[in-house]
C-alpha atoms as a PDB file:
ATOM      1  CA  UNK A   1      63.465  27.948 -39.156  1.00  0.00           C
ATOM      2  CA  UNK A   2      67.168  27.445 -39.451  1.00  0.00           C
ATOM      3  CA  UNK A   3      68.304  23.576 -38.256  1.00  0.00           C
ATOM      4  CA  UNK A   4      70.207  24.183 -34.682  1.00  0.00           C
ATOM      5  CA  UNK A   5      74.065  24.820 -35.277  1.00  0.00           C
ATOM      6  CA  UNK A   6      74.038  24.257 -38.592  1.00  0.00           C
ATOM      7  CA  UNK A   7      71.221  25.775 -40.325  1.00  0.00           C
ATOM      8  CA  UNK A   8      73.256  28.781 -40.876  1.00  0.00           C
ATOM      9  CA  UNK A   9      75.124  26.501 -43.971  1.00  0.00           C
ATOM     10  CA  UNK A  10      73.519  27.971 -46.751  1.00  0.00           C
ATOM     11  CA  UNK A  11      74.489  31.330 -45.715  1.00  0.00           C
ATOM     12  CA  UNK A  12      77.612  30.942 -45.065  1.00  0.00           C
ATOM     13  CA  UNK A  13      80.445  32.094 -47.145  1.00  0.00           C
ATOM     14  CA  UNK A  14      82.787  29.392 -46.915  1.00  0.00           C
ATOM     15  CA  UNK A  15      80.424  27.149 -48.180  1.00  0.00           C
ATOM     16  CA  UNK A  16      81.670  28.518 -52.114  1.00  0.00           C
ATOM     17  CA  UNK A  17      84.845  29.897 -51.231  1.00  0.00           C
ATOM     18  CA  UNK A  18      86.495  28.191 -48.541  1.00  0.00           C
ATOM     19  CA  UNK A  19      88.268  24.656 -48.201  1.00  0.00           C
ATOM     20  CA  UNK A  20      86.321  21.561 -47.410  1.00  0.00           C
ATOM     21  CA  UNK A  21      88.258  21.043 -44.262  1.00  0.00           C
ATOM     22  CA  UNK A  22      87.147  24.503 -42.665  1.00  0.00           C
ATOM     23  CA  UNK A  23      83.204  22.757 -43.105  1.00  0.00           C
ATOM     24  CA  UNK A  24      84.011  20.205 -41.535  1.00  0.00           C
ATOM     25  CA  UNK A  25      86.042  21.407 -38.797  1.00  0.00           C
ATOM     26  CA  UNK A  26      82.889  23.636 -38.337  1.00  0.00           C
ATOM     27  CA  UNK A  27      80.440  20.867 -38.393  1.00  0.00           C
ATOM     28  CA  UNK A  28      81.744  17.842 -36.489  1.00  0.00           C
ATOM     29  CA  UNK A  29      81.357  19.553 -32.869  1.00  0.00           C
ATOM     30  CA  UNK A  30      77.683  19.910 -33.661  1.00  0.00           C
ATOM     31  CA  UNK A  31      77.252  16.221 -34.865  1.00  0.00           C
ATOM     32  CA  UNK A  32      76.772  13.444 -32.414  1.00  0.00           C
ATOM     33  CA  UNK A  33      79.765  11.608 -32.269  1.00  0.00           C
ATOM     34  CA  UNK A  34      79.900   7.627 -32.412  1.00  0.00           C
ATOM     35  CA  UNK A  35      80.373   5.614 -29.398  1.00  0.00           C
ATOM     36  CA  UNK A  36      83.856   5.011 -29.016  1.00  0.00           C
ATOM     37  CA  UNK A  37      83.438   1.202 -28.515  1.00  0.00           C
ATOM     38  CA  UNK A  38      81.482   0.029 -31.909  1.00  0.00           C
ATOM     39  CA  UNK A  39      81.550  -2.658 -34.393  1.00  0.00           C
ATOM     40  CA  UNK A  40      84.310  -2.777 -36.650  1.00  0.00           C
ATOM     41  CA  UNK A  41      82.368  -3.504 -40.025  1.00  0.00           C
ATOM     42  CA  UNK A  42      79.139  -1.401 -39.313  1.00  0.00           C
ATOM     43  CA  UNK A  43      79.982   1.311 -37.042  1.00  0.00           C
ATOM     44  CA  UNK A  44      77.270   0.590 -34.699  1.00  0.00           C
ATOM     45  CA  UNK A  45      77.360   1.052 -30.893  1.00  0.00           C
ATOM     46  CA  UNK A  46      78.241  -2.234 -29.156  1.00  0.00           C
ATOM     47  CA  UNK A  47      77.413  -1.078 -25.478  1.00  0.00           C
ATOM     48  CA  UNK A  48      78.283  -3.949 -23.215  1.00  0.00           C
ATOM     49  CA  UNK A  49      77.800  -6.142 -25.528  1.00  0.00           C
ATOM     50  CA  UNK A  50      80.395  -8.542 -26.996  1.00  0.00           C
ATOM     51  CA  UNK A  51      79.388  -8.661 -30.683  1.00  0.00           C
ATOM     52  CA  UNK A  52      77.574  -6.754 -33.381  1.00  0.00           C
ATOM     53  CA  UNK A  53      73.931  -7.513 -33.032  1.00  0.00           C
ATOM     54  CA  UNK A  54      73.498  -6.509 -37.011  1.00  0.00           C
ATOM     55  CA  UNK A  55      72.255  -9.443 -39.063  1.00  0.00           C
ATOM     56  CA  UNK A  56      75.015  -9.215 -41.893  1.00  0.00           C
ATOM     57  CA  UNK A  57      77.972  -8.399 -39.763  1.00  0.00           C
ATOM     58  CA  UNK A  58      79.412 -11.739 -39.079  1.00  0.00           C
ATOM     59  CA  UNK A  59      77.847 -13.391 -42.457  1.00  0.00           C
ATOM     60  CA  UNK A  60      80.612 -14.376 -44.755  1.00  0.00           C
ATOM     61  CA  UNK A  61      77.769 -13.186 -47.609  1.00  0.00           C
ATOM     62  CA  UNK A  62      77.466  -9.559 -46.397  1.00  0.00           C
ATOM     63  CA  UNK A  63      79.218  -8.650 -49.858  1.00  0.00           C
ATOM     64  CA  UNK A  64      80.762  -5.105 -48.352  1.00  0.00           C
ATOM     65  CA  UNK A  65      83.824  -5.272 -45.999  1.00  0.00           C
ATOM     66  CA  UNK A  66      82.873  -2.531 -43.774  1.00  0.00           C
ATOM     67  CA  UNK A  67      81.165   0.713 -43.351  1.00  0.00           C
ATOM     68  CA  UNK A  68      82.451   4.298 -41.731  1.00  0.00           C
ATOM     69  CA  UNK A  69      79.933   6.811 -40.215  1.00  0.00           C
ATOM     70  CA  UNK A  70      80.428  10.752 -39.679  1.00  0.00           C
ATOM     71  CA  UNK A  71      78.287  10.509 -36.783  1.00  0.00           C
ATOM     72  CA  UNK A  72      75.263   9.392 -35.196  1.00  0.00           C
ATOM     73  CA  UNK A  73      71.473   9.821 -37.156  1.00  0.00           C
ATOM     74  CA  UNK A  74      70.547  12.320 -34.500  1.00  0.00           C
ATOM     75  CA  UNK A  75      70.233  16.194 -33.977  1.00  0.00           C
ATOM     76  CA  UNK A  76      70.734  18.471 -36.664  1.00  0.00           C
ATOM     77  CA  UNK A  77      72.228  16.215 -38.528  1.00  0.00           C
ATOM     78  CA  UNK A  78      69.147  14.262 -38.907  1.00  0.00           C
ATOM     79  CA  UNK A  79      66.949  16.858 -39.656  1.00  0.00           C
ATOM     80  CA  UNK A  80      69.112  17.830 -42.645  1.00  0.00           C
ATOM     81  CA  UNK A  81      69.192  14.812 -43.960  1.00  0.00           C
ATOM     82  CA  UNK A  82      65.176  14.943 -44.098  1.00  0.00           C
ATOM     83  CA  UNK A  83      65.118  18.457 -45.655  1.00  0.00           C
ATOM     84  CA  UNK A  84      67.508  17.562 -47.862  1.00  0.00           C
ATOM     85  CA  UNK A  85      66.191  14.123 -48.883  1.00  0.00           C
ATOM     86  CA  UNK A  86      61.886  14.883 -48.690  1.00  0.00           C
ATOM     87  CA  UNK A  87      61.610  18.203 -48.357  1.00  0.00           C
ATOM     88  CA  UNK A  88      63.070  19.514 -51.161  1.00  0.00           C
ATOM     89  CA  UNK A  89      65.963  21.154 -49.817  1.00  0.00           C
ATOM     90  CA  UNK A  90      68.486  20.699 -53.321  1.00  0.00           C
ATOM     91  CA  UNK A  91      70.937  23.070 -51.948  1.00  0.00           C
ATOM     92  CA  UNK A  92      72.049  20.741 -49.111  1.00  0.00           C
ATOM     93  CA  UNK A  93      73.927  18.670 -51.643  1.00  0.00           C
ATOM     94  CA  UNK A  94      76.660  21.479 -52.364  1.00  0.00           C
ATOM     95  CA  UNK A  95      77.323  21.483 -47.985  1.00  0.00           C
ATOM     96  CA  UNK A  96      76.900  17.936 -47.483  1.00  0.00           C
ATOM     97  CA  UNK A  97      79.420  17.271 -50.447  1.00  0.00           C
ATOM     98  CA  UNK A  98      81.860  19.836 -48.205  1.00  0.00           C
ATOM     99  CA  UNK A  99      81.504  17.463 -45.611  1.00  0.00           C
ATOM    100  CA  UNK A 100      82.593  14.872 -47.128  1.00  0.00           C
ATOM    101  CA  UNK A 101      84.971  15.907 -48.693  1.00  0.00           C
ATOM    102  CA  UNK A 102      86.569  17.116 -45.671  1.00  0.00           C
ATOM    103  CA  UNK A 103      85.877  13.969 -43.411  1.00  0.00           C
ATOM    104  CA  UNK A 104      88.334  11.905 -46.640  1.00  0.00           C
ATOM    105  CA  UNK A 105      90.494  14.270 -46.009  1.00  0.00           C
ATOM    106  CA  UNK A 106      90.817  14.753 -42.319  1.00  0.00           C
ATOM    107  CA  UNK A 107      90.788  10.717 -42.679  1.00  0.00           C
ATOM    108  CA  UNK A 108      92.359  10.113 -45.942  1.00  0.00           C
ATOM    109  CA  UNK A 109      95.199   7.363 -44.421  1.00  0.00           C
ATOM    110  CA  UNK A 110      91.726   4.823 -43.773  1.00  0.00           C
ATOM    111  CA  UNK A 111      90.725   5.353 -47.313  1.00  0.00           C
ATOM    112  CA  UNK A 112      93.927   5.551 -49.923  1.00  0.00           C
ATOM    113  CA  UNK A 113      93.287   2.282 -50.817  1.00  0.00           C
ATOM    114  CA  UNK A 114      89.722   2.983 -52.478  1.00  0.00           C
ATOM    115  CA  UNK A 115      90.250   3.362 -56.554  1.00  0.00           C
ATOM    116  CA  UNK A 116      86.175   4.623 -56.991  1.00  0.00           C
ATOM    117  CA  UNK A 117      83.988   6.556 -54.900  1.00  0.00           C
ATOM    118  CA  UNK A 118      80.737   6.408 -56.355  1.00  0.00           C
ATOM    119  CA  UNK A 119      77.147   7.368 -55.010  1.00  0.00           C
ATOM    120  CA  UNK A 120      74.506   4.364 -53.867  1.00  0.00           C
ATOM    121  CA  UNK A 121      72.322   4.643 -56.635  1.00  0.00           C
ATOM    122  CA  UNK A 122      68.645   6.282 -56.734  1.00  0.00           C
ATOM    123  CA  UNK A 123      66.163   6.758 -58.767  1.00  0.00           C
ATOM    124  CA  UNK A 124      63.812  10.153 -59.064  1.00  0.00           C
ATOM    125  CA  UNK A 125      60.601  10.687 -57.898  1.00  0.00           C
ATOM    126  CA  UNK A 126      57.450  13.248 -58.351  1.00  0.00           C
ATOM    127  CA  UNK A 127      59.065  14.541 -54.949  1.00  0.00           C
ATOM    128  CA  UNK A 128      62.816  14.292 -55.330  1.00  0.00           C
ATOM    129  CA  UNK A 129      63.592  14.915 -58.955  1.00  0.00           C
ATOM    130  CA  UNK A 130      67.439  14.058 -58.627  1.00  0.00           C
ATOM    131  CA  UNK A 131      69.662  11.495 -57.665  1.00  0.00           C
ATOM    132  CA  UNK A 132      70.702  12.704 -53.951  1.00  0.00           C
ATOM    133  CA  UNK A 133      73.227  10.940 -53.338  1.00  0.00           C
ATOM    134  CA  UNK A 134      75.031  11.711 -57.034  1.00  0.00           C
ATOM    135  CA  UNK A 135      74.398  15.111 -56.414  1.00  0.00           C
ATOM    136  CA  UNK A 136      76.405  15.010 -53.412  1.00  0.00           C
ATOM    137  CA  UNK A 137      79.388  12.886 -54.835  1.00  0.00           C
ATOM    138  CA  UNK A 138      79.604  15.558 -57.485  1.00  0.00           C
ATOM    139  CA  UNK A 139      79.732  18.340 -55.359  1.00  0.00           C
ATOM    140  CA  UNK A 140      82.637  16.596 -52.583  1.00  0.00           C
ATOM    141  CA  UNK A 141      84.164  16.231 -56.296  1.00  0.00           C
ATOM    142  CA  UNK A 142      84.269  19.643 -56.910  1.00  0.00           C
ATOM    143  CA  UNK A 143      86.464  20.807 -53.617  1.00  0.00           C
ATOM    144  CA  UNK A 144      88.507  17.340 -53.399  1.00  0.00           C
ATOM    145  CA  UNK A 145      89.988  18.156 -57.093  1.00  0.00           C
ATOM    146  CA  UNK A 146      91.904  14.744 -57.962  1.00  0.00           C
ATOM    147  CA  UNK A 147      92.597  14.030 -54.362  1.00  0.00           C
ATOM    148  CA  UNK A 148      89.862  11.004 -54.705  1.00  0.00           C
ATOM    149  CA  UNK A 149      88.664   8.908 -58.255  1.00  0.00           C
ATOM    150  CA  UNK A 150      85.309  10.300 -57.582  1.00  0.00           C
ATOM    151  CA  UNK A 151      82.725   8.558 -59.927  1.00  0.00           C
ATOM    152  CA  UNK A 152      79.898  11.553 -61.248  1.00  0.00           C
ATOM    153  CA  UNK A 153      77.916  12.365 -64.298  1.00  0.00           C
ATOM    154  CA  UNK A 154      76.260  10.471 -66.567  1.00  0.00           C
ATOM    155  CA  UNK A 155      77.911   7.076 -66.702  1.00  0.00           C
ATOM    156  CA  UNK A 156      77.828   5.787 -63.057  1.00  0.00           C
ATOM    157  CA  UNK A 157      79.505   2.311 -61.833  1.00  0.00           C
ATOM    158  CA  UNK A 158      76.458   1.753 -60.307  1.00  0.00           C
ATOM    159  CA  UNK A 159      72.492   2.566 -61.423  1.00  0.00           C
ATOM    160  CA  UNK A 160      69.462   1.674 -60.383  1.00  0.00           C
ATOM    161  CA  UNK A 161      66.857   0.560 -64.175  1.00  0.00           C
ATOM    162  CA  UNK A 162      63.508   1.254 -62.225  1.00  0.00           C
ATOM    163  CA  UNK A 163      62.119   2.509 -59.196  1.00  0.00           C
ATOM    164  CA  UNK A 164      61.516   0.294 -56.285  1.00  0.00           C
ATOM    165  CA  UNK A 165      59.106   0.379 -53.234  1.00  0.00           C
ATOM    166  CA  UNK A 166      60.131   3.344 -50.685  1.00  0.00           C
ATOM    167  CA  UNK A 167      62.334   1.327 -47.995  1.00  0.00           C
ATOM    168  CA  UNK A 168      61.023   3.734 -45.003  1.00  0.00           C
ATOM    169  CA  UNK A 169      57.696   1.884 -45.848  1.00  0.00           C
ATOM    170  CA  UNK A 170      59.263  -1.475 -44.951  1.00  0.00           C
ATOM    171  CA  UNK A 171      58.872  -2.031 -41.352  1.00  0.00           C
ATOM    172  CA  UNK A 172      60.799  -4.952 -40.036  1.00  0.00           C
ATOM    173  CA  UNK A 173      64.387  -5.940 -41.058  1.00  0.00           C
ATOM    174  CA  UNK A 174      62.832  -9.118 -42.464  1.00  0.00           C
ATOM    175  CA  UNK A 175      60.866  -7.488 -44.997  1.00  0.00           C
ATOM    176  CA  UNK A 176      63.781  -5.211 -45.677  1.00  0.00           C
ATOM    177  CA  UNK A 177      66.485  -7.596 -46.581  1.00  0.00           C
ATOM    178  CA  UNK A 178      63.629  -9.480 -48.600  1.00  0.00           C
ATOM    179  CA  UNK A 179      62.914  -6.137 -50.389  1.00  0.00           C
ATOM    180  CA  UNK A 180      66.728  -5.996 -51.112  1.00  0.00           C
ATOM    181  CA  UNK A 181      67.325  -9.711 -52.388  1.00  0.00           C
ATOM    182  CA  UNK A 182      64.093  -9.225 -54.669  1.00  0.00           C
ATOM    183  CA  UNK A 183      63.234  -5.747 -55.784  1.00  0.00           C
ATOM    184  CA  UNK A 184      66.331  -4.253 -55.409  1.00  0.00           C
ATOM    185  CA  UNK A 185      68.887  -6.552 -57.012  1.00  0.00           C
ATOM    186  CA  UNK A 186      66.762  -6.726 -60.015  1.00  0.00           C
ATOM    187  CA  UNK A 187      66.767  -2.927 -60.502  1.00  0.00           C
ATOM    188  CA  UNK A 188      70.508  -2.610 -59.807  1.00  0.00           C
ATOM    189  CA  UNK A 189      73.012  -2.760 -62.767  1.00  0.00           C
ATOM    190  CA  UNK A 190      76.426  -2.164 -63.437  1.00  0.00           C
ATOM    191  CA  UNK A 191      76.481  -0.995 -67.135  1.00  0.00           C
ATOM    192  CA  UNK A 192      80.754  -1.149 -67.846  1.00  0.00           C
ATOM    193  CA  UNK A 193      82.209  -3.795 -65.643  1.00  0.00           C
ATOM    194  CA  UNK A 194      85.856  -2.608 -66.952  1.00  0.00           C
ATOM    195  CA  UNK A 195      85.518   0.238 -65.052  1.00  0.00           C
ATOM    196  CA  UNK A 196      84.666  -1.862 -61.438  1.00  0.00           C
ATOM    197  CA  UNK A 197      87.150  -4.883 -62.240  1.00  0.00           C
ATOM    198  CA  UNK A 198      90.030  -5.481 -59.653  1.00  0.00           C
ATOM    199  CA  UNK A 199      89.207  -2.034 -57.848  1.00  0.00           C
ATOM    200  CA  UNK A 200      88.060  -1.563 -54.223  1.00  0.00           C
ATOM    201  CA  UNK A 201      84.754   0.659 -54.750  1.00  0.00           C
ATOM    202  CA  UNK A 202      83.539   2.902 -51.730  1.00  0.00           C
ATOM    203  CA  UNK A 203      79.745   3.608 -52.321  1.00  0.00           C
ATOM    204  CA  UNK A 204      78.319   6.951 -50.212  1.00  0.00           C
ATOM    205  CA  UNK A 205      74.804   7.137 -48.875  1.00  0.00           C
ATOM    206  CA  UNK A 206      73.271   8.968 -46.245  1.00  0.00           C
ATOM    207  CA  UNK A 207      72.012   6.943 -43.511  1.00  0.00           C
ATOM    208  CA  UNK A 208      72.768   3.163 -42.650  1.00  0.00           C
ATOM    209  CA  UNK A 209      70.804   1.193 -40.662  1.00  0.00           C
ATOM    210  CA  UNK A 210      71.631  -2.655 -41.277  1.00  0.00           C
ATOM    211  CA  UNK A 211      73.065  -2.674 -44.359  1.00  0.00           C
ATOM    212  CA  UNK A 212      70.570  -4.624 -46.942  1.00  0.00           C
ATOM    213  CA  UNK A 213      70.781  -1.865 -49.312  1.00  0.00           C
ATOM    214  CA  UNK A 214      74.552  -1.756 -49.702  1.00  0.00           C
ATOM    215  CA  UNK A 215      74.754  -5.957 -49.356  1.00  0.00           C
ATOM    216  CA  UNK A 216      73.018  -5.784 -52.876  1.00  0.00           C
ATOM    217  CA  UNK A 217      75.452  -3.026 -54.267  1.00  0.00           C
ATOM    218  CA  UNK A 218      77.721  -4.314 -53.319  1.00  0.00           C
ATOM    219  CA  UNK A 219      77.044  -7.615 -54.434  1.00  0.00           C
ATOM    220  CA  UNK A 220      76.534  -6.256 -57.930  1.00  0.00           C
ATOM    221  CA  UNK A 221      79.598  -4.709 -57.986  1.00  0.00           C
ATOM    222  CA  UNK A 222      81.759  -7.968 -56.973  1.00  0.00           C
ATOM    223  CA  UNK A 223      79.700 -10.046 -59.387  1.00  0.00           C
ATOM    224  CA  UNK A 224      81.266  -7.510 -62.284  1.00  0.00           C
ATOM    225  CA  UNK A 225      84.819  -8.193 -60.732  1.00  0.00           C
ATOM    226  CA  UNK A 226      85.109  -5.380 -57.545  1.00  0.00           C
ATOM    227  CA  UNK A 227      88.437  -6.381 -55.307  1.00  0.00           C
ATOM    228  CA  UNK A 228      86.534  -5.069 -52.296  1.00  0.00           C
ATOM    229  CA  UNK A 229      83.252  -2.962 -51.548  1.00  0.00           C
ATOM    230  CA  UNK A 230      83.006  -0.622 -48.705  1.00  0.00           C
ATOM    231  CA  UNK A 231      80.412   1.745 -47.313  1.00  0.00           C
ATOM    232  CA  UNK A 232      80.960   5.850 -46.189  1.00  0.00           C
ATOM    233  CA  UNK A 233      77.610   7.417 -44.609  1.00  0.00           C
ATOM    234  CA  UNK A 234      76.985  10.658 -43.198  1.00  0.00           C
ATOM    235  CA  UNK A 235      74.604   8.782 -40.585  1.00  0.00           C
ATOM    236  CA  UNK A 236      74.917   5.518 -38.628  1.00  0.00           C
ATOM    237  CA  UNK A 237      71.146   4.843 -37.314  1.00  0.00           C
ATOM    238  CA  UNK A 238      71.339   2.911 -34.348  1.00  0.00           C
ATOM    239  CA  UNK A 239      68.746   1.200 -32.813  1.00  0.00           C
ATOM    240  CA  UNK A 240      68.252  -0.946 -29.029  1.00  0.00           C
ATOM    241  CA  UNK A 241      67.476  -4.506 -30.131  1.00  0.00           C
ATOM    242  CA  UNK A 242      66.613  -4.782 -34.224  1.00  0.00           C
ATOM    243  CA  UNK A 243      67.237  -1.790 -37.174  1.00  0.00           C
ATOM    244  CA  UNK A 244      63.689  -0.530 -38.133  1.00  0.00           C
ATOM    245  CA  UNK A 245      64.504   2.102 -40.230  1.00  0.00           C
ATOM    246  CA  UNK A 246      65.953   3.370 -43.409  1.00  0.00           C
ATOM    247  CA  UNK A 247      69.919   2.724 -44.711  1.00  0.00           C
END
């Protein structure tokens, strides 16, 4: 059963012949926008409230300087998110790379000062045989040309050495930033630091929640001489009093 609005994607045409902007143009009405009054380094809904309720946002450790969202984890995009991340859905990563590829350029003013766009790193599994997010750096690559440094193929800034406990199993933010200060950080490397040094990195992933998982990239980037680390997602997750779930 095709995803509602934009399950049609991988029939589409345009999706091999046509500019990234025309995806995206055809997309964002059938995403769920972000509230118009939201944090200014996570992109999460404030509400009435008078500051960011996220743990890292007004930490002077936080290690990235902000994070942009397409839109909201709900509706369809959500669901293709989850057929494109566990249920084997590999040809997502050629339409999701459209999309962002058009959102830098429908935005590209917020973003010229970014010298690397590079993929948070994965590591495959028995289920997902690929690096998602990669995938989908290399295919905004692809339609964006030159437009962007995009950072794909075999040398990454970025890698993760070994695989690390599934973060949807994690259930309180506790245990998730302790995951990420432990587990993660020690499976995180940057193997050329030349190639990070003095530049302002922006690392891609597909859903954020509180940010734990890009704190410790971007951490490792800064420790091998980053200016500046910031986040672009295709999903901010929000949540009523605590994040619960995956970034």
């Amino acid at each position: 059963m095709d995803v509602p609005g934009l399950g049609a994607c991988p029939r589409c045409p345009y999706r091999s012949i046509g500019p990234a902007a025309r995806c995206w143009d055809c997309a964002q009405p059938r995403l769920i926008p972000l509230a118009a009054r939201r944090c200014g380094v996570c992109d999460q809904p404030l509400g009435l409230l008078d500051r960011c309720p996220n743990y890292w946002c007004g930490r002077d450790d936080r290690g990235f300087d902000a994070v942009w969202a397409l839109a909201l984890h709900r509706g369809p995009l959500r669901q293709i998110i989850a057929r494109y991340k566990y249920r084997g859905g590999r040809s997502w990563a050629t339409i999701l790379g459209r999309l962002l590829a058009g959102y830098l350029l429908e935005h590209s003013p917020w973003f010229d000062e970014f010298e690397l766009v590079t993929a948070c790193p994965g590591w495959p599994t028995a289920e997902r045989p690929w690096d998602h997010m990669a995938s989908v750096v290399a295919a905004a690559a692809e339609v964006a040309g030159d437009l962007w440094p995009f950072d794909f193929g075999a040398e990454r800034a970025v890698i993760k050495t070994a695989a690390t406990v599934p973060l949807m199993s994690l259930g309180s933010p506790a245990s998730r930033r302790l995951w990420a200060a432990c587990e993660l950080r020690a499976a995180l490397a940057v193997p050329d630091p030349s190639r990070v040094a003095r530049r302002h990195v922006l690392v891609v992933d597909d859903v954020f929640t509180d940010g734990s998982t890009l704190r410790e990239v971007a951490l490792a980037l800064r420790r091998c001489g980053a200016a500046g680390v910031s986040g672009l997602v295709f999903a901010r997750q929000g949540w009523r009093q605590s994040p619960v779930r995956g970034d």
